[in-house]
C-alpha atoms as a PDB file:
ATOM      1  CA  UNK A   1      96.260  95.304 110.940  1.00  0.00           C
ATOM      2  CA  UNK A   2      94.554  92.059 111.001  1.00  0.00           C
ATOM      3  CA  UNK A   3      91.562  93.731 113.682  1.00  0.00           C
ATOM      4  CA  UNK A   4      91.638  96.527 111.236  1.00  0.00           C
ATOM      5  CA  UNK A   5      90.879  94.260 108.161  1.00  0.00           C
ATOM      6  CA  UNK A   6      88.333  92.163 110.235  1.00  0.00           C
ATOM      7  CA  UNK A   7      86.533  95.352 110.910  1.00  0.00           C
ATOM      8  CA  UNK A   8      86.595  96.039 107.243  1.00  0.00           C
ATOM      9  CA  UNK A   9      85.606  92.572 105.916  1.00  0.00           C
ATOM     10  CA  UNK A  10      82.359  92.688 108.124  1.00  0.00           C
ATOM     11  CA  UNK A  11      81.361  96.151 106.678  1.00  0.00           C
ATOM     12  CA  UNK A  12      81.358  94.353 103.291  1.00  0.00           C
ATOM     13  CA  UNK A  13      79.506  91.697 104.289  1.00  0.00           C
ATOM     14  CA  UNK A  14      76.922  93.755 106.897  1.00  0.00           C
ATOM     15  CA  UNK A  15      75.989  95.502 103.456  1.00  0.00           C
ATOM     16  CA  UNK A  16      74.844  92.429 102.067  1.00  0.00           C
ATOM     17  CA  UNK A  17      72.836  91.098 104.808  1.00  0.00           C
ATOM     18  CA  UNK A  18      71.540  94.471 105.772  1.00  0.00           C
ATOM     19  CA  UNK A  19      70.112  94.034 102.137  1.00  0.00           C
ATOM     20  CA  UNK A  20      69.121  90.338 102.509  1.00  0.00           C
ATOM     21  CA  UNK A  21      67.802  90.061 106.135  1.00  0.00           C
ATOM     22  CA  UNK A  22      67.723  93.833 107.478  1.00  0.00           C
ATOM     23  CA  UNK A  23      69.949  92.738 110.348  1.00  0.00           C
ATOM     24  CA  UNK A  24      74.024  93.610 110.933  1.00  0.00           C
ATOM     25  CA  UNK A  25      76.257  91.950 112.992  1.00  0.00           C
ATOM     26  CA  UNK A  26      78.653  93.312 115.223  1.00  0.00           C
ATOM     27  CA  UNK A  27      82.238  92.669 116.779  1.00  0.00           C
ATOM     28  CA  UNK A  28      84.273  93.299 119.366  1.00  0.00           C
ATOM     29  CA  UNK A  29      87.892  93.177 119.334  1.00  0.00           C
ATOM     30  CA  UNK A  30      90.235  93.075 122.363  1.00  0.00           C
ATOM     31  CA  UNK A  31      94.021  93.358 121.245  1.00  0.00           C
ATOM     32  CA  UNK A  32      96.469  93.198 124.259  1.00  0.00           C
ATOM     33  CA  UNK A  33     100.533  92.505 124.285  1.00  0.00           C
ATOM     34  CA  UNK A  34     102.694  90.412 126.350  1.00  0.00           C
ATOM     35  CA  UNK A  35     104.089  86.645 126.745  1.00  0.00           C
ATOM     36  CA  UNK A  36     101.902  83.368 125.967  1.00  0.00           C
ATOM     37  CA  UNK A  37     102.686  79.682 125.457  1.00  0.00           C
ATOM     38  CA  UNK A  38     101.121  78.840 122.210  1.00  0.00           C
ATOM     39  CA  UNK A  39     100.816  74.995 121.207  1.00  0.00           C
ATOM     40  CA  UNK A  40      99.113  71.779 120.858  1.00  0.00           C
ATOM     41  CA  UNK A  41      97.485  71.397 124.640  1.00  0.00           C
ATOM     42  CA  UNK A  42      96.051  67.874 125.726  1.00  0.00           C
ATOM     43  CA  UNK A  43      96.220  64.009 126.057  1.00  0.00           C
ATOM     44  CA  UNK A  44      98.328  62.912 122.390  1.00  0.00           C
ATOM     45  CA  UNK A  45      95.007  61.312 121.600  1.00  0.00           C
ATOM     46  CA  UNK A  46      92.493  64.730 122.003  1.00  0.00           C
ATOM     47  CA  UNK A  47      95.328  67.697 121.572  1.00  0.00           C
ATOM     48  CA  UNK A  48      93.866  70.728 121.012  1.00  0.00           C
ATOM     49  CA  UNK A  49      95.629  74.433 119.811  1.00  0.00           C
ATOM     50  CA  UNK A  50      95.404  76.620 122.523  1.00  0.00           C
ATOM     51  CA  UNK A  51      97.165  79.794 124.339  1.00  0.00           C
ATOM     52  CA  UNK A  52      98.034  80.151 127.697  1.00  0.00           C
ATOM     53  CA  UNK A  53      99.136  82.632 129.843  1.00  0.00           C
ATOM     54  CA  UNK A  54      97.628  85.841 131.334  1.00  0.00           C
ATOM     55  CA  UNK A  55      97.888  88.237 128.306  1.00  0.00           C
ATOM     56  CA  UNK A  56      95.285  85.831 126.152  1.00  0.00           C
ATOM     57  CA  UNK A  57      92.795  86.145 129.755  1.00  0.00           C
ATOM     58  CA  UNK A  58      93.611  90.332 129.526  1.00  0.00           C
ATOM     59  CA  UNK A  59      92.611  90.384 125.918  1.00  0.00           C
ATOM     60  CA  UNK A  60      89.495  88.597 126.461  1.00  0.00           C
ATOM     61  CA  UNK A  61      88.503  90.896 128.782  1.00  0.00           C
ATOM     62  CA  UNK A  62      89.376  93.733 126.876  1.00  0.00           C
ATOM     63  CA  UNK A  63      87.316  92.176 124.371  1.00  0.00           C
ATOM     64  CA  UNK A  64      84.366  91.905 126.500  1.00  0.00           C
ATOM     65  CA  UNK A  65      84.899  95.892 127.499  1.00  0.00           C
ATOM     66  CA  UNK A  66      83.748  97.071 123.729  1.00  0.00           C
ATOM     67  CA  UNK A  67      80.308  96.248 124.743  1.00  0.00           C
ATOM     68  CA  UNK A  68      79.968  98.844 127.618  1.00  0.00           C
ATOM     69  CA  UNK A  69      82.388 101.627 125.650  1.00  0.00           C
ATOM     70  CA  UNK A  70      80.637 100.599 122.427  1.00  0.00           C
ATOM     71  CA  UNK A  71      83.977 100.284 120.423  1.00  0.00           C
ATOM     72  CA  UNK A  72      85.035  97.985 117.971  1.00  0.00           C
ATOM     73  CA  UNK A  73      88.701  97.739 118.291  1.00  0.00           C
ATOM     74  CA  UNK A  74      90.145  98.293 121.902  1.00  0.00           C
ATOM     75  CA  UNK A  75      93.930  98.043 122.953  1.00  0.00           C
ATOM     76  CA  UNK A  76      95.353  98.188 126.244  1.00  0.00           C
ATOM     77  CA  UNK A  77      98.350 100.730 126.836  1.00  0.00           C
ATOM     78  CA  UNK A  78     100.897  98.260 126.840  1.00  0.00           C
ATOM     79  CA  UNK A  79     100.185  97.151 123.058  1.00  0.00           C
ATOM     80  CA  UNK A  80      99.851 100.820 121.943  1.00  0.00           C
ATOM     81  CA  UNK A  81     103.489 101.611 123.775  1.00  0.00           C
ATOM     82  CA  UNK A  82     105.109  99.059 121.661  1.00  0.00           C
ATOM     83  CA  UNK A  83     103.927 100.568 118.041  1.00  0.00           C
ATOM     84  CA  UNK A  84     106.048 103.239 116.719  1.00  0.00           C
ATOM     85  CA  UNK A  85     104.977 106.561 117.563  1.00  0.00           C
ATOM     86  CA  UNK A  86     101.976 107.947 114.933  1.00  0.00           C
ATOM     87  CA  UNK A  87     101.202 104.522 113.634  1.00  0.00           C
ATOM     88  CA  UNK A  88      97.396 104.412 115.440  1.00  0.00           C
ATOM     89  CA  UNK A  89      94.544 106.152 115.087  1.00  0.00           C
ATOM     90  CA  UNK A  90      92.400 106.311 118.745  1.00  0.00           C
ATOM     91  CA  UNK A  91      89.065 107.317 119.564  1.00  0.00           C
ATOM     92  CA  UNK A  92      87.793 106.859 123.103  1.00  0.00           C
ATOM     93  CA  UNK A  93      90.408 106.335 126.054  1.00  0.00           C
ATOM     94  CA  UNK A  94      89.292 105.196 128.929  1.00  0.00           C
ATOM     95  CA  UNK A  95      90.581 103.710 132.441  1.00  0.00           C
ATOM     96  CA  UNK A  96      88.431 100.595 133.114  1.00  0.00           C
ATOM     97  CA  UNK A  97      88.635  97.261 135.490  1.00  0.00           C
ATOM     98  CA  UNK A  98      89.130  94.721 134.502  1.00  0.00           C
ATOM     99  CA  UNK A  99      88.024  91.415 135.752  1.00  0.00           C
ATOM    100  CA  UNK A 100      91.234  89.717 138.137  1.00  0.00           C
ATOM    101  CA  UNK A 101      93.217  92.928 138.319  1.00  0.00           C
ATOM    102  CA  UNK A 102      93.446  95.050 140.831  1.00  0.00           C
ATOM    103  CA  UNK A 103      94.582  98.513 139.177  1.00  0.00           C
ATOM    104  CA  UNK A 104      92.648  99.848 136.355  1.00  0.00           C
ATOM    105  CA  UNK A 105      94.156  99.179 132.777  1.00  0.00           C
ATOM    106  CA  UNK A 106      94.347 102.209 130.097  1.00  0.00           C
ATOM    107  CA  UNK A 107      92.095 101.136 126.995  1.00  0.00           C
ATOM    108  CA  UNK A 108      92.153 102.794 123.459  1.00  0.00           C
ATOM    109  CA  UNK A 109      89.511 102.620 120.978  1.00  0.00           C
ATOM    110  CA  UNK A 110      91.837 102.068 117.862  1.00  0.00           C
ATOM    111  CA  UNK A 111      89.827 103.002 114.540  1.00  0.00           C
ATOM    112  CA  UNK A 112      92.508 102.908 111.880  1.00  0.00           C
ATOM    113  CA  UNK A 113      96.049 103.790 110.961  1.00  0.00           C
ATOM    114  CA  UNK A 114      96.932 107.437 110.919  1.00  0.00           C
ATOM    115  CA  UNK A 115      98.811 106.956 108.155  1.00  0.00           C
ATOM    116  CA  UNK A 116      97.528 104.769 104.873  1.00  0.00           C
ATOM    117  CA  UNK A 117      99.001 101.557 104.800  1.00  0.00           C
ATOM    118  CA  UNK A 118      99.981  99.779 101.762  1.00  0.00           C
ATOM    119  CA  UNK A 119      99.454  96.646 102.804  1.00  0.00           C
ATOM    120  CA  UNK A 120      95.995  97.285 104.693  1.00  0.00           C
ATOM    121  CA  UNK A 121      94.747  99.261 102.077  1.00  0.00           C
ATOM    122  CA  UNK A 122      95.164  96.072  99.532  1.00  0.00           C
ATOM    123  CA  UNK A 123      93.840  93.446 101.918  1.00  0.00           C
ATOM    124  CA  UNK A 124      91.252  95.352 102.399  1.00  0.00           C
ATOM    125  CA  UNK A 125      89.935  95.606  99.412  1.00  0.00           C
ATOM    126  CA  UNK A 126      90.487  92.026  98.105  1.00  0.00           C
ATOM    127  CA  UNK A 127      87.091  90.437  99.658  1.00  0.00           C
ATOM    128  CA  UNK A 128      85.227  93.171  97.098  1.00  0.00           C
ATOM    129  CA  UNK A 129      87.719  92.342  93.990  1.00  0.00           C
ATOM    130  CA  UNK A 130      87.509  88.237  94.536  1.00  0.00           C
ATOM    131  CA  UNK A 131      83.738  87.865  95.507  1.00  0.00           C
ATOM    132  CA  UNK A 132      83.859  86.659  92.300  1.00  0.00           C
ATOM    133  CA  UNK A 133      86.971  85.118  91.378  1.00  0.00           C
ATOM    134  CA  UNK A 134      85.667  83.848  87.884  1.00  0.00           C
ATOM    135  CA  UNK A 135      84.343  87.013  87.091  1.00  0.00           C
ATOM    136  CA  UNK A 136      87.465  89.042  88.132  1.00  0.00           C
ATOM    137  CA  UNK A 137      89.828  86.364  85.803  1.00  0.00           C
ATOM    138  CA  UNK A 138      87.382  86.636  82.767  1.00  0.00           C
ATOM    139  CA  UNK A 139      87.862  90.109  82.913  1.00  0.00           C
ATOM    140  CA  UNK A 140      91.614  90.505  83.227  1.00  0.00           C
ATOM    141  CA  UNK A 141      92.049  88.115  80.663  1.00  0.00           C
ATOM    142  CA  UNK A 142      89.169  89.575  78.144  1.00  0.00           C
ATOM    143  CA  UNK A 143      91.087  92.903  78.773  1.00  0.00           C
ATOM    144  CA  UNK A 144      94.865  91.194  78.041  1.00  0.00           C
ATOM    145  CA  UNK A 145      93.954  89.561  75.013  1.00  0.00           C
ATOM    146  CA  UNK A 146      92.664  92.755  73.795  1.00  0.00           C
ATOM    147  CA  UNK A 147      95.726  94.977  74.062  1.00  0.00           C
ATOM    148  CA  UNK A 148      97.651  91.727  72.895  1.00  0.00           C
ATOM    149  CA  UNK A 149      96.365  88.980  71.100  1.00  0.00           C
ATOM    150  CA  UNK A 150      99.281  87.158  70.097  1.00  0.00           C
ATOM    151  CA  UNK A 151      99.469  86.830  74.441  1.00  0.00           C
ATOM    152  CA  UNK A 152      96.684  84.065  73.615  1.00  0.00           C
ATOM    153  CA  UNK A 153      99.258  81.869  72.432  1.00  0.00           C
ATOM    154  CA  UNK A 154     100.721  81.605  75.732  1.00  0.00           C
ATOM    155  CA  UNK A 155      97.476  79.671  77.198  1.00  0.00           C
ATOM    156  CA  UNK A 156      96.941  76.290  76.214  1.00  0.00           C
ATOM    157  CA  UNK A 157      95.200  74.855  78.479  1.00  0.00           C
ATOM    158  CA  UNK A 158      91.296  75.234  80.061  1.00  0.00           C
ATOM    159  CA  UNK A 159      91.399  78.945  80.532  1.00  0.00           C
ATOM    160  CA  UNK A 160      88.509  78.838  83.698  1.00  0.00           C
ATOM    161  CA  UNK A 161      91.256  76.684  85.892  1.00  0.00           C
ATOM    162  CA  UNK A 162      93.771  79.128  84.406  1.00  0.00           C
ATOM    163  CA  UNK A 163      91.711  82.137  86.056  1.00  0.00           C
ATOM    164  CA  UNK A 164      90.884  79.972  89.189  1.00  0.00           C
ATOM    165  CA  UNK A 165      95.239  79.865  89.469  1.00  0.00           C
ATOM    166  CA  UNK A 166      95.819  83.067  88.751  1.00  0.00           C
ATOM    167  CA  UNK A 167      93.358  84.225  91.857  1.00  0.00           C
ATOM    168  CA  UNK A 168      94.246  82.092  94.031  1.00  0.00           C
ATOM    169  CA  UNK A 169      97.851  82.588  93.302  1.00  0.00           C
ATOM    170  CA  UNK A 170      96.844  86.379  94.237  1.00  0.00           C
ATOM    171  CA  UNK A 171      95.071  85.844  97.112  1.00  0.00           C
ATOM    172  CA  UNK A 172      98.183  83.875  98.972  1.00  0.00           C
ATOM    173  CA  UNK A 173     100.657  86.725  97.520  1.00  0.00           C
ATOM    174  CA  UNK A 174      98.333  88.927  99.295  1.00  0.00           C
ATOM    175  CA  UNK A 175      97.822  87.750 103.035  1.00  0.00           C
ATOM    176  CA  UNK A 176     101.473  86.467 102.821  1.00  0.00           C
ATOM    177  CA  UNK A 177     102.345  90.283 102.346  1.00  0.00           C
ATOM    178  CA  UNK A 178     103.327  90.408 105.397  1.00  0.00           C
ATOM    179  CA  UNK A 179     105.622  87.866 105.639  1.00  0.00           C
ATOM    180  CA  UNK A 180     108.160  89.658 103.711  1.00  0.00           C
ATOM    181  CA  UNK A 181     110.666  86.459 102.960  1.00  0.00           C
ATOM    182  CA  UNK A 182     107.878  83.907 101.995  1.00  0.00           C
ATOM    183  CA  UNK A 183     106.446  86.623  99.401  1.00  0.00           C
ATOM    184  CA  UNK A 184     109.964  86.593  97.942  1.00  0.00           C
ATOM    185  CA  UNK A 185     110.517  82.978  97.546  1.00  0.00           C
ATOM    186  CA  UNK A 186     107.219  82.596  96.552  1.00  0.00           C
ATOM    187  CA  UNK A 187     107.474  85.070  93.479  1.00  0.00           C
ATOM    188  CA  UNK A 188     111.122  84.105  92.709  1.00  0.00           C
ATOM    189  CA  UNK A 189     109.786  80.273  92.037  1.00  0.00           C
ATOM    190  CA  UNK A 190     106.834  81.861  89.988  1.00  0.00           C
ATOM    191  CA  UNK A 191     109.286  83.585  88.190  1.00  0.00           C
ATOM    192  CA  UNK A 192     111.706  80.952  87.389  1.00  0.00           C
ATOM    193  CA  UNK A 193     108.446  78.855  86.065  1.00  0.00           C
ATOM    194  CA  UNK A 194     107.179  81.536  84.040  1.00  0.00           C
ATOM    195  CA  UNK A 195     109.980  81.863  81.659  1.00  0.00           C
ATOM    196  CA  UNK A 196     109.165  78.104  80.438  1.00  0.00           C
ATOM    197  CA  UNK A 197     105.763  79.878  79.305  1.00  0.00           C
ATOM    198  CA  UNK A 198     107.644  82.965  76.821  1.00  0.00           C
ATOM    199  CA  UNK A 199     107.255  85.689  79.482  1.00  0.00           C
ATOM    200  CA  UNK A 200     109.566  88.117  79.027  1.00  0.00           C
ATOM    201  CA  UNK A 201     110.544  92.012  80.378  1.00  0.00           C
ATOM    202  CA  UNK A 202     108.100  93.467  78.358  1.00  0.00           C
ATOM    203  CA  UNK A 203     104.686  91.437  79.500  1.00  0.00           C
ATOM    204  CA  UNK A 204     105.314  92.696  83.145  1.00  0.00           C
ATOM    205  CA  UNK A 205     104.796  95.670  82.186  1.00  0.00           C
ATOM    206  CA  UNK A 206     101.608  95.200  80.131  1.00  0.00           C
ATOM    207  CA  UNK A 207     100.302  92.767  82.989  1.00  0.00           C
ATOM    208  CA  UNK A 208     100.671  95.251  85.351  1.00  0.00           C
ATOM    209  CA  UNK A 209      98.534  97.911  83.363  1.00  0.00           C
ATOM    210  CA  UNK A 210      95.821  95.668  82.715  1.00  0.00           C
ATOM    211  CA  UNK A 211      95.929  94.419  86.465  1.00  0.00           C
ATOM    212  CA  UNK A 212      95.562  97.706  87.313  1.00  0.00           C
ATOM    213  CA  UNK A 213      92.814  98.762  84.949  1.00  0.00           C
ATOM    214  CA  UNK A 214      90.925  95.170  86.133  1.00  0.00           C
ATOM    215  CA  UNK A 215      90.874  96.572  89.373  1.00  0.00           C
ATOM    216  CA  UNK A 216      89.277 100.003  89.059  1.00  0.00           C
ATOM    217  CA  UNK A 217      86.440  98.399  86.901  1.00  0.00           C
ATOM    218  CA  UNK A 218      85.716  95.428  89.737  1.00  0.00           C
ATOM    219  CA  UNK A 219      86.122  98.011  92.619  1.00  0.00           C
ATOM    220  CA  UNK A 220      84.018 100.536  90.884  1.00  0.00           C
ATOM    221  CA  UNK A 221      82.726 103.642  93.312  1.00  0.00           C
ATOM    222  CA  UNK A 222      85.468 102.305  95.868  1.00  0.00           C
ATOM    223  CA  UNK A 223      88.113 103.023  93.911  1.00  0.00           C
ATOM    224  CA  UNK A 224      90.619 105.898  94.642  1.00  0.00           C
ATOM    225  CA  UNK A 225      94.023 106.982  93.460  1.00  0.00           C
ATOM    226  CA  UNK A 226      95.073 105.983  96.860  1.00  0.00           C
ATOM    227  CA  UNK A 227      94.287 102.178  96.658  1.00  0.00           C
ATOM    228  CA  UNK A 228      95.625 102.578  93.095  1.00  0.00           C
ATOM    229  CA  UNK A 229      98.979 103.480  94.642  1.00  0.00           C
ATOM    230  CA  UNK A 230      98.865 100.575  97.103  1.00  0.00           C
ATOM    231  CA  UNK A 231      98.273  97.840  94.483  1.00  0.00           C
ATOM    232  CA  UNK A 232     100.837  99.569  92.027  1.00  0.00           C
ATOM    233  CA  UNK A 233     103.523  98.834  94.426  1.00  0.00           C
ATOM    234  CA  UNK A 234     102.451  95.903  95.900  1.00  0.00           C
ATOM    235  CA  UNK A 235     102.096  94.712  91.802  1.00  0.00           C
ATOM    236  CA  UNK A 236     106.299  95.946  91.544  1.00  0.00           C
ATOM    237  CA  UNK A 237     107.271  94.116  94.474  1.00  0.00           C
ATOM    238  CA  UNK A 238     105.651  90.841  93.181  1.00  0.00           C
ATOM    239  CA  UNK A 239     106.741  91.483  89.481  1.00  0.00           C
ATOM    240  CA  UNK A 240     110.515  92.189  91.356  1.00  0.00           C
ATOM    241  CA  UNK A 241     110.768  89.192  92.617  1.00  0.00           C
ATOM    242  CA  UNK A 242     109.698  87.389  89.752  1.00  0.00           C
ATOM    243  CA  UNK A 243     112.318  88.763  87.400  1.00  0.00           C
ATOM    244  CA  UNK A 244     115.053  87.953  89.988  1.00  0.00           C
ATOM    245  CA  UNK A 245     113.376  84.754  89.866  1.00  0.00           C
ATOM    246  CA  UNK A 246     113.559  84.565  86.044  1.00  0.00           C
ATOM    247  CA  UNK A 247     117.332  86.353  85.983  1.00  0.00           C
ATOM    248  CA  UNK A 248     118.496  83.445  87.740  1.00  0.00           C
ATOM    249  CA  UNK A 249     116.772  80.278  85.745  1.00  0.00           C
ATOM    250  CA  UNK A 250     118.223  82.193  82.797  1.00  0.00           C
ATOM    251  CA  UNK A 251     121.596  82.605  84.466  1.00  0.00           C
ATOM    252  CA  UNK A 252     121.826  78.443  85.627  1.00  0.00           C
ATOM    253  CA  UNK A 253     121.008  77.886  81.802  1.00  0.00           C
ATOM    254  CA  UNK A 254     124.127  80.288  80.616  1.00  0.00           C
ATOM    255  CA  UNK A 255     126.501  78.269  83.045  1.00  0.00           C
ATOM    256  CA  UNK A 256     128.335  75.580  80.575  1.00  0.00           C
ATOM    257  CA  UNK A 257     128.316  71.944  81.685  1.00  0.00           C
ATOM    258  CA  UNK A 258     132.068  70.922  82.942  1.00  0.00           C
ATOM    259  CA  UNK A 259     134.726  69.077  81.032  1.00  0.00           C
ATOM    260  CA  UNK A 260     134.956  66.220  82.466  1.00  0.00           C
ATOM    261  CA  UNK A 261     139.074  65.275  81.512  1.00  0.00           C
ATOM    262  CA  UNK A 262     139.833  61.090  82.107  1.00  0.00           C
END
């Protein structure tokens, strides 16, 4: 997934500098699986990140091999065994040496998921929908206060840090989609905060519409019912977690104080 979305953030941005300096720039991704030591490396006074083991030098080299097949994305076999069966898409397959090994290793061009994924399909589009974050917030917010005025009531403060929050706060929900428990925490806290602000059931639901209706007018030509679908549920699972958030604030306020008998 995160090769996938690389390949897709530098289409977006080859269309810009195709326009700008009539150049693109290419990429070559080697993805390879087995066991590394990952850590701080080096004297305490110059320690450096760094992975070590043979599976980082195999992917390297696997990198290096998208040149001569001219791929994008390549995998060796043992990465592709351990996905379950129908999850990638391959192109070219090819039996090539690599450099220090003595058989020849089984490469796959990968070029996308066979089946859409959710969580691709949003990340994917999120460079295109926060190029401008500004101009994104204006317009969700131009778009709520339309449908419901009195929600103006609920923003006191400078509404242009307001829209900076709310995409940024978007943006981490995002990319920490797939970190399944972190999203949940995450949303539960935003929920428990957001009932000091008046939200109730019914402005979820109203959010989510104009969320939705934001996005089809920033992603314009790129938008399909498909990516629709994608944000839609990623948009329940947030707002989910945010009412169990809220459920419980509520429920810690019900709870009456003990009696306290001297």
């Amino acid at each position: 997934r995160a090769a996938l979305g690389m390949k897709a953030a530098l289409e977006v941005l080859n269309m810009d500098i195709q326009k700008e300096f009539g150049i693109q720039i290419e990429v070559g991704i080697g993805v390879h699986f087995g066991p590394v030591i990952v850590g701080k490396v080096g004297h305490p006074s110059h320690q450096q990140f760094g992975i070590i083991g043979d599976a980082a030098n195999v992917a390297s080299r696997v990198q290096s091999a998208n040149k001569a097949l001219q791929t994008t994305i390549l995998a060796t076999d043992n990465f592709i065994c351990q996905l379950p069966r129908g999850t990638a898409k391959t192109g070219k397959a090819e039996k090539v040496h690599l450099k220090g090994k003595g058989a020849a290793t089984q490469l796959y061009e990968v070029t996308g998921f066979k089946k859409e994924d959710d969580l691709f399909l949003v990340q994917k589009t999120t460079s295109a929908l926060f190029s401008d974050e500004g101009a994104f917030a204006n317009e969700f917010y131009s778009r709520l206060f339309a449908v419901a005025p009195e929600a103006q009531d609920m923003f006191k403060g400078n509404m242009e840090r307001q829209g900076y929050l709310m995409g940024h706060m978007l943006k981490g929900a995002i990319y920490a989609l797939s970190r399944p428990r972190n999203v949940a925490l995450g949303f539960r806290e935003l929920g428990r905060r957001h009932t000091n602000y008046g939200v109730s059931e019914e402005h979820y639901l109203l959010v989510r519409k104009v969320l939705v209706d934001t996005l089809k007018a920033r992603l314009k030509d790129s938008y399909s019912d498909r990516i629709r679908l994608a944000w839609e549920r990623m948009f329940d699972l947030a707002f989910k977690y945010m009412k169990e958030g809220a459920a419980g604030k509520k429920q810690a306020r019900a709870v009456p104080k003990p009696t306290v008998v001297v």
